[in-house]
Protein backbone atom coordinates (compact mmCIF):
# COMPACT_ATOMS: atom_id res chain seq x y z
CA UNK A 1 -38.76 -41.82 24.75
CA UNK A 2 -35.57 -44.39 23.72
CA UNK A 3 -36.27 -47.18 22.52
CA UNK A 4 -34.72 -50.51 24.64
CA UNK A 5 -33.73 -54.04 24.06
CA UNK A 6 -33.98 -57.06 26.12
CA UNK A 7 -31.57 -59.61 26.45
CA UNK A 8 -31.62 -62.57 28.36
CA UNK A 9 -28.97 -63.40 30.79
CA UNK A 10 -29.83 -66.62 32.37
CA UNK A 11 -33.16 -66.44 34.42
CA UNK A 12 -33.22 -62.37 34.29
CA UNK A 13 -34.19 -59.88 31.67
CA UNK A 14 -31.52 -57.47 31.27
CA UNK A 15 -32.66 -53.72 30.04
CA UNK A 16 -29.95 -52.47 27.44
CA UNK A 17 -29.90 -48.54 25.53
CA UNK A 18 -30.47 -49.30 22.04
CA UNK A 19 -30.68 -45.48 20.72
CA UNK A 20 -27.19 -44.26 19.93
CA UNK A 21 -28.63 -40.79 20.66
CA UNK A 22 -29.61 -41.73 24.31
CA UNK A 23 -26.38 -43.73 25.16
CA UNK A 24 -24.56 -40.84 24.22
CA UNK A 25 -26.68 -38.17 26.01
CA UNK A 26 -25.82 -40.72 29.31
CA UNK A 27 -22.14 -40.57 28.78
CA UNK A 28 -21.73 -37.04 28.27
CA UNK A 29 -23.33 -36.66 31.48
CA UNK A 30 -21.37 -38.84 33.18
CA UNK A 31 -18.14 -37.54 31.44
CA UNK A 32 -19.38 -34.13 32.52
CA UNK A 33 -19.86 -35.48 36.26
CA UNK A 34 -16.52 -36.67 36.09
CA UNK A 35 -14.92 -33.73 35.30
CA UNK A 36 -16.73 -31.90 37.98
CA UNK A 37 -15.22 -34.67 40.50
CA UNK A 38 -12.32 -34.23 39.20
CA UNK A 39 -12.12 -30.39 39.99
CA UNK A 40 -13.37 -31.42 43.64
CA UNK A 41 -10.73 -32.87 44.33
CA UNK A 42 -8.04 -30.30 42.61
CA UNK A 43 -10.00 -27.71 44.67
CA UNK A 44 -9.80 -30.13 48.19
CA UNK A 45 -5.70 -30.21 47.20
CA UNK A 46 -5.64 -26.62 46.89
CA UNK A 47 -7.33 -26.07 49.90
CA UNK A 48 -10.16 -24.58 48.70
CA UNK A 49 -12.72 -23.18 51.14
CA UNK A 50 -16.08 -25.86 51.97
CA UNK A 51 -18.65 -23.79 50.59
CA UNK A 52 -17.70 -23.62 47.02
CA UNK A 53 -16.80 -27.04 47.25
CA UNK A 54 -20.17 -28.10 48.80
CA UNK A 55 -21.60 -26.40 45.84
CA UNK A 56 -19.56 -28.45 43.87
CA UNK A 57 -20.71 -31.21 45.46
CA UNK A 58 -24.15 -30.68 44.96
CA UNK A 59 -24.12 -30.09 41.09
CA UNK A 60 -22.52 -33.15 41.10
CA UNK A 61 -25.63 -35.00 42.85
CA UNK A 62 -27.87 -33.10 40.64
CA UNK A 63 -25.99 -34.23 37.39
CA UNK A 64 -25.89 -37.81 38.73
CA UNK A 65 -29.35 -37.94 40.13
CA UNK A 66 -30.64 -36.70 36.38
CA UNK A 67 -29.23 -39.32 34.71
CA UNK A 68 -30.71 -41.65 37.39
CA UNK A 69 -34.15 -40.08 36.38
CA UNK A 70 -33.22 -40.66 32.82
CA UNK A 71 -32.69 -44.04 32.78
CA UNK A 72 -35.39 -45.25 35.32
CA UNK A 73 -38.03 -43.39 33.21
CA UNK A 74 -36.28 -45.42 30.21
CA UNK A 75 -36.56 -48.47 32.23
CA UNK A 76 -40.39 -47.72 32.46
CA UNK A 77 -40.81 -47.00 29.21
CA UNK A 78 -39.61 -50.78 28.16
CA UNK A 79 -41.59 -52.17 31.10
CA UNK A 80 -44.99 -50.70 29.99
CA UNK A 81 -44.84 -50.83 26.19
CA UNK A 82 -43.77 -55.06 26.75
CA UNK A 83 -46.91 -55.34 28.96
CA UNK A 84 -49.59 -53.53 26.12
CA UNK A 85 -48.22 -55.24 22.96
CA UNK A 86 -49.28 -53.24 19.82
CA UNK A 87 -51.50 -51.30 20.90
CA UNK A 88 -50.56 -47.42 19.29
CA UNK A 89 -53.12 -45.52 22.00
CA UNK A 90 -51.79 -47.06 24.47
CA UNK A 91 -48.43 -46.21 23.77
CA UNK A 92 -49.12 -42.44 23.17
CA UNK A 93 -51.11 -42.39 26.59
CA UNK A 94 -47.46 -44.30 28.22
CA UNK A 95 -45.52 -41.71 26.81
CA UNK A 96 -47.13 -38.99 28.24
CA UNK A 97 -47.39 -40.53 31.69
CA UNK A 98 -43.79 -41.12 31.76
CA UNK A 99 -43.02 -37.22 30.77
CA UNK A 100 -45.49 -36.71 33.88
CA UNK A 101 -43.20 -39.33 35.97
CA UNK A 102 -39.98 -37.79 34.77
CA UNK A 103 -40.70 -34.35 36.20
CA UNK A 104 -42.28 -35.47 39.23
CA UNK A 105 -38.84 -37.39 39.68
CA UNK A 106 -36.79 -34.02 39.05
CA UNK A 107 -38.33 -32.39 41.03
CA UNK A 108 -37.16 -34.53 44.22
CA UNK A 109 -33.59 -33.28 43.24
């Protein structure tokens, strides 16, 4: 799972990436969504046909919706090890509930 930091903005807790790995994972797919957004709309000014660009559409969603998944499961992660301290069980038996959470959650895509 990747490892977050917490800094403190005023009366809220803000979640921040601190694994260079896992930022970058994020932004390459978000760079890849935005590439494949950026052929929707060369295919709408070409007059493509609204099928294929439906599909398009769609792996769009998907690519978006995974990265939601990502970074809620990330989110989680932070949440849970803060609230069981130390304890190394526990944090083997979070990790394997979130891989449980995470494909529950792709699934729904």
């Amino acid at each position: 799972m990747v490892p977050l930091t917490i800094k403190n903005r005023g009366l809220c807790a803000m979640s921040e990436l601190s694994d260079a790995k896992t930022r970058a994972d994020l932004l390459n797919r978000l760079k890849r969504a935005e590439g494949q957004l950026r052929g929707i709309q060369r295919m709408i000014e070409e007059g493509q046909g609204c099928r294929d660009i439906a599909t398009q559409m769609a792996a769009v969603r998907k690519a978006l919706d995974s990265a939601y998944v990502h970074m809620t499961v990330c989110f989680m992660q932070q949440e849970l090890e803060a609230c069981v301290g130390g304890d190394a069980d526990a944090g083997e038996r979070i990790g394997s509930v979130l891989t449980d959470v995470q494909e529950l959650l792709g699934k729904l895509r």
